[in-house]
Protein backbone atom coordinates (compact mmCIF):
# COMPACT_ATOMS: atom_id res chain seq x y z
CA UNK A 1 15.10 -35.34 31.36
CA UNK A 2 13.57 -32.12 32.08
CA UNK A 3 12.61 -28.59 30.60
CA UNK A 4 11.81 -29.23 27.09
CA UNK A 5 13.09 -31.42 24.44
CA UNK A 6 14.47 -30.77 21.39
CA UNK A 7 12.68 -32.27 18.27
CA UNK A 8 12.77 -32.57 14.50
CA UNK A 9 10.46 -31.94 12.32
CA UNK A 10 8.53 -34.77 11.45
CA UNK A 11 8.51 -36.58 15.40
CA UNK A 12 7.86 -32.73 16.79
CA UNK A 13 4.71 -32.51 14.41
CA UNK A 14 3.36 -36.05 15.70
CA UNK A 15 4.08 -34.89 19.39
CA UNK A 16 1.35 -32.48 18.67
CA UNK A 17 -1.13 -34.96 18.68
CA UNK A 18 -3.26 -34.03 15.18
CA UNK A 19 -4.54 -37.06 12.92
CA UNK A 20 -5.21 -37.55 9.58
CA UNK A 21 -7.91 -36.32 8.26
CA UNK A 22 -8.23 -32.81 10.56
CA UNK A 23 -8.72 -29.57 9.60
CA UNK A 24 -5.77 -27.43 11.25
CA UNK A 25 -5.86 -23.24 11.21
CA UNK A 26 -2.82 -21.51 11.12
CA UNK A 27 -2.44 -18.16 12.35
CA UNK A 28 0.57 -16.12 12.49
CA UNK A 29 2.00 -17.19 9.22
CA UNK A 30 5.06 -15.17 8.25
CA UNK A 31 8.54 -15.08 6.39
CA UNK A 32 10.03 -16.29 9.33
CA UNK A 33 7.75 -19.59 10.32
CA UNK A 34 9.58 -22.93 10.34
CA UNK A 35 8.76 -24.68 7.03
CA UNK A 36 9.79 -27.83 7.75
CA UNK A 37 7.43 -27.73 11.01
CA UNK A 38 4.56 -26.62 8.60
CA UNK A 39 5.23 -29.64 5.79
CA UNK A 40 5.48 -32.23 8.47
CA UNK A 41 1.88 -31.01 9.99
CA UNK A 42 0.73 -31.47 6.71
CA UNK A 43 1.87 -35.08 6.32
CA UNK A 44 0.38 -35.80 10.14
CA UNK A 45 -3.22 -34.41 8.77
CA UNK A 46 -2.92 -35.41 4.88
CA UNK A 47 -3.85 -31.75 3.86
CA UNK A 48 -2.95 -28.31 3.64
CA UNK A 49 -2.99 -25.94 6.60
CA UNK A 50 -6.20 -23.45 6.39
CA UNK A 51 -5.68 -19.99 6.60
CA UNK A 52 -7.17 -17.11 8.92
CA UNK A 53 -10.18 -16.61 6.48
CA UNK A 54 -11.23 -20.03 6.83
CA UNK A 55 -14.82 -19.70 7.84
CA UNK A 56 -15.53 -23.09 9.08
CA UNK A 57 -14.92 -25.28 12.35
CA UNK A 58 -11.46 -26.09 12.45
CA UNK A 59 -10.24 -29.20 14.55
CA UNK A 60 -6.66 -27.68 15.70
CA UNK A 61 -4.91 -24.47 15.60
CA UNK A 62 -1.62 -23.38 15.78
CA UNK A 63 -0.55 -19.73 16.39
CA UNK A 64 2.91 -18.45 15.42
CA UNK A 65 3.39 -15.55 17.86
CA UNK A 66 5.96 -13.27 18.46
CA UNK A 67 7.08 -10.44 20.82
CA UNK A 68 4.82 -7.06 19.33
CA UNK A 69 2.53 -8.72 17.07
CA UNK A 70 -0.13 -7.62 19.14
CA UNK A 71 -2.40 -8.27 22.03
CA UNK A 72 -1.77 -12.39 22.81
CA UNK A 73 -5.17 -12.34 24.74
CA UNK A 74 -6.76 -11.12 21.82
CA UNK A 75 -5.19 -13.47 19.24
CA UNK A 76 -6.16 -16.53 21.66
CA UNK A 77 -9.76 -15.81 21.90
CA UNK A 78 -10.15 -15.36 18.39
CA UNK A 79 -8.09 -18.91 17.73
CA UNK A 80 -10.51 -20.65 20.14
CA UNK A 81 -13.59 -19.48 18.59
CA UNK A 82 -11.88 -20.75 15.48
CA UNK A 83 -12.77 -24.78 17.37
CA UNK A 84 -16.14 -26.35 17.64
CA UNK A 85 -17.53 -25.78 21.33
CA UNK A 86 -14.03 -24.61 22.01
CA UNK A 87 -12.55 -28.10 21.93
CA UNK A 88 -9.59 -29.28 19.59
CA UNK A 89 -5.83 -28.52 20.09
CA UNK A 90 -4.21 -25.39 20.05
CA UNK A 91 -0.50 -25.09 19.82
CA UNK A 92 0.78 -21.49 20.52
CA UNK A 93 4.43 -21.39 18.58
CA UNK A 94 6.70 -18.93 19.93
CA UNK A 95 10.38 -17.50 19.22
CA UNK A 96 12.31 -19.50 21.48
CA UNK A 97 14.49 -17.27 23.87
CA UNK A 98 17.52 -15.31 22.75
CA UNK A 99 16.05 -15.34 19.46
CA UNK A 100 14.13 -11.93 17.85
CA UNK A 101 10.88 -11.71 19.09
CA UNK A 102 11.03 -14.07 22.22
CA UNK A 103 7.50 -14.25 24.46
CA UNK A 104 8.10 -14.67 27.90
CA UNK A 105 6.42 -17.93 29.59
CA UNK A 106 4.79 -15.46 32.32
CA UNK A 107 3.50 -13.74 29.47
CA UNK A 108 1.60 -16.48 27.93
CA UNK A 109 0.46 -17.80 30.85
CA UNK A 110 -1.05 -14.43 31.84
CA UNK A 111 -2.42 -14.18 28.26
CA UNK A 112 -3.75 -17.75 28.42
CA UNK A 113 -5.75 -17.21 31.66
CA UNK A 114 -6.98 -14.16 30.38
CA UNK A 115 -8.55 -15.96 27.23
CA UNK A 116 -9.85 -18.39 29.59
CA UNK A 117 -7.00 -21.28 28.64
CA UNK A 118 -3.81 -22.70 30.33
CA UNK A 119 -0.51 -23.90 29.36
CA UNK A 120 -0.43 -28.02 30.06
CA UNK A 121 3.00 -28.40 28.38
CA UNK A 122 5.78 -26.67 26.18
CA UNK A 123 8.11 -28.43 23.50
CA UNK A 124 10.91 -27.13 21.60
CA UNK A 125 9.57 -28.04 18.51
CA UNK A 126 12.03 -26.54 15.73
CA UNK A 127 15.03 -24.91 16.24
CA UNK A 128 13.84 -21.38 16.40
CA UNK A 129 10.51 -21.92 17.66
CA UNK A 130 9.21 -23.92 21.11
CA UNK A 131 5.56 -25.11 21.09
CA UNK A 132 3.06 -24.42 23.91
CA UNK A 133 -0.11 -26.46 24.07
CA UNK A 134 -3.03 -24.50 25.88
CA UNK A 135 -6.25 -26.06 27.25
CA UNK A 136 -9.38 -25.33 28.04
CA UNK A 137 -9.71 -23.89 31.91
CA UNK A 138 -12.56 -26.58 33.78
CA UNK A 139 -15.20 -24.88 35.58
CA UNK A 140 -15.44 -25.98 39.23
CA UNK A 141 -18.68 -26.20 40.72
């Protein structure tokens, strides 16, 4: 195989590992976000995506990011905080490349450590948009 793999809808939103019965946050949302992708979530977790204002714990997050939105670094720490303790999933979505508003990988990587995360894997999750999961960094003693 190799690189990343190309998957619809429905089987890319149960590669992202959420369950029924999770809360997921979305940030990011705009005109341009892959519906489909968003609907299919939905049917994984049995409920509606919570917005930005949500003021509770969330159990996942996915970020739809794109080149000049902002500071990535910024937008990361904010998404973790959004997670109990700082665990639960977070899936950064981003333009995939030759499209409008690409992210480079060495970009979100650097962004990522910054924010005290790391990529562990990448799917091209929709056909505009690849998937990034990011983890928690361990501490070594």
């Amino acid at each position: 195989m190799g690189g990343t793999e190309e998957l619809g809808s429905s089987a890319g939103a149960a590669r992202l590992g959420f369950t029924a019965g999770q809360v997921i946050q979305e940030f990011g949302y705009g005109d341009d976000v892959d519906g489909d992708l968003r609907d299919a979530i939905e049917g994984v977790v049995g409920g509606e995506l919570v917005d930005e204002d949500y003021d509770d714990i969330a159990d996942g997050v996915i970020l739809w990011w794109r080149d000049g939105d902002g500071d990535l670094t910024d937008a990361l720490v904010d998404v973790h905080a959004s997670l109990d303790d700082g665990r639960g999933l977070i899936w950064l979505l981003t333009r995939k490349a030759g499209r409008s508003g690409h992210v480079d990988h060495m970009d979100i990587e650097e962004a990522a450590t910054t924010a005290g995360l790391h990529a562990t894997s990448t799917l091209s999750i929709a056909p505009d948009w690849s998937a990034t999961r990011l983890g928690t960094r361990s501490r070594g003693k």
